[in-house]
Protein backbone atom coordinates (compact mmCIF):
# COMPACT_ATOMS: atom_id res chain seq x y z
CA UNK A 1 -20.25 -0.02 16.02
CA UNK A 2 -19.98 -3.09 18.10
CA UNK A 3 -20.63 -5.48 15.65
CA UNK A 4 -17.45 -4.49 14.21
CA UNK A 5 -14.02 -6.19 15.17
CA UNK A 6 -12.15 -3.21 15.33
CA UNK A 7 -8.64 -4.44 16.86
CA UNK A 8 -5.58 -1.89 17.32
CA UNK A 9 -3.74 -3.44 14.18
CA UNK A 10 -6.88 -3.15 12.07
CA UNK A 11 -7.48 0.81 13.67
CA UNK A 12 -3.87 1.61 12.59
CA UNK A 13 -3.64 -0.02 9.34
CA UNK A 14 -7.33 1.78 8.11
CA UNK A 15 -5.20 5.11 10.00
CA UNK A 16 -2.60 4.59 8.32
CA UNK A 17 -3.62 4.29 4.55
CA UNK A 18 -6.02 7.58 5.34
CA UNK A 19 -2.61 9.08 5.81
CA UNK A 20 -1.32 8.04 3.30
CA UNK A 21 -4.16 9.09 0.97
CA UNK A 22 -4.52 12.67 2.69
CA UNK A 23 -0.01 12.69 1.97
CA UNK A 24 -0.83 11.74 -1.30
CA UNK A 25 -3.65 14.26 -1.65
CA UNK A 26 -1.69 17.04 -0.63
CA UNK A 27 1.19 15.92 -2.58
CA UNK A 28 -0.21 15.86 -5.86
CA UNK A 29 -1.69 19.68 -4.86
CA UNK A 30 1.74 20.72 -4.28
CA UNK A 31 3.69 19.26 -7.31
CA UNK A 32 1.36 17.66 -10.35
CA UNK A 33 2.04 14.20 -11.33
CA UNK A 34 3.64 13.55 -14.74
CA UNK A 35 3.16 10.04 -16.20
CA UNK A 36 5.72 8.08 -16.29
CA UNK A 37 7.36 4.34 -17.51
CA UNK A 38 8.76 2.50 -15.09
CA UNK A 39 9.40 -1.54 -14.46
CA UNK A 40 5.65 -1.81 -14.79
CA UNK A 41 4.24 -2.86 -18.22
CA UNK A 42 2.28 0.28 -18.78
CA UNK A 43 2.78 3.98 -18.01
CA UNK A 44 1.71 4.95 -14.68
CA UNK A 45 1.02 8.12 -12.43
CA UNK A 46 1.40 8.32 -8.28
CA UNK A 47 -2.31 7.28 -8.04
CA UNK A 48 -1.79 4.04 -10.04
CA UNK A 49 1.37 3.18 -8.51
CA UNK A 50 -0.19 3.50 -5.21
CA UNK A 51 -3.17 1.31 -5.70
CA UNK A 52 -0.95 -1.25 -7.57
CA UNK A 53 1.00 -1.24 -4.38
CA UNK A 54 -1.85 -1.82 -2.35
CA UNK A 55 -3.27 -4.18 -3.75
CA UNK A 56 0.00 -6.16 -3.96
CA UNK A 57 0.40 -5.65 -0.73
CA UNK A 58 -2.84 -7.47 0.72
CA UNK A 59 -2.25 -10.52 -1.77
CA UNK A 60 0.93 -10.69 -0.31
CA UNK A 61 -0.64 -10.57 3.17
CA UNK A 62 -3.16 -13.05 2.27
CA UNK A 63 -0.53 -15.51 1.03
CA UNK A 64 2.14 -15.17 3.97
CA UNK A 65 -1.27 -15.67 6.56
CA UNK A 66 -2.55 -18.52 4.37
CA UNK A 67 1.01 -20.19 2.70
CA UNK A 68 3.43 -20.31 6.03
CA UNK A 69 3.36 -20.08 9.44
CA UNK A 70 4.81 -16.62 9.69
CA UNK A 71 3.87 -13.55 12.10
CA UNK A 72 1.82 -11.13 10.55
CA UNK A 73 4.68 -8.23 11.14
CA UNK A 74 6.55 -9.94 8.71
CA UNK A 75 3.89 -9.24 5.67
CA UNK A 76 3.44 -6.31 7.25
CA UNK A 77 6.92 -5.19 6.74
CA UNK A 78 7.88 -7.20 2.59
CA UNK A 79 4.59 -5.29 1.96
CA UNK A 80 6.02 -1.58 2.84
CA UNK A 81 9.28 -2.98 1.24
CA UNK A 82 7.28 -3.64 -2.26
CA UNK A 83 5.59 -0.25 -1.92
CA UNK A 84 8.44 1.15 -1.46
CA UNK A 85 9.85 -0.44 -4.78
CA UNK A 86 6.73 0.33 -6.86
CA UNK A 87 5.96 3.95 -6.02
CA UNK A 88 10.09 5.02 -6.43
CA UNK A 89 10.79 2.59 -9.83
CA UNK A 90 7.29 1.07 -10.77
């Protein structure tokens, strides 16, 4: 596995979204998702509103690392702030 660049930040963000899936996992065992309407144009479940999230969440990265001269933390923390938004009222 050396010829991967496996950093601590890169270590716990691939930790932490495992987590997140195995929470979500476990979750949706415990109490079934029911489709719902939210700010988002089309009806969503947990699933969806998670991936949307996700994938928000790296563009935003990608444009905070390549559009301004902020630290990475900050991305880091808009982008848990926006998943935040979108899993409660997406």
């Amino acid at each position: 596995m050396e010829w991967m660049a496996w950093t601590l930040p890169t270590a716990l963000f691939f930790a932490a979204v495992g987590v997140l899936l195995l929470c979500m996992t476990l979750f949706e065992l415990r109490r079934p998702c029911v489709e719902r309407r939210g700010f988002l144009p089309i009806v969503t479940s947990r699933g969806d509103r998670l991936f949307i999230g996700l994938l928000a969440s790296a563009y935003l990265h990608l444009l905070v690392v390549g559009l301004s001269d902020w630290p990475l933390w900050v991305a880091s923390l808009l982008s848990l702030g926006w998943l935040v938004v979108v899993m409660r009222w997406g």
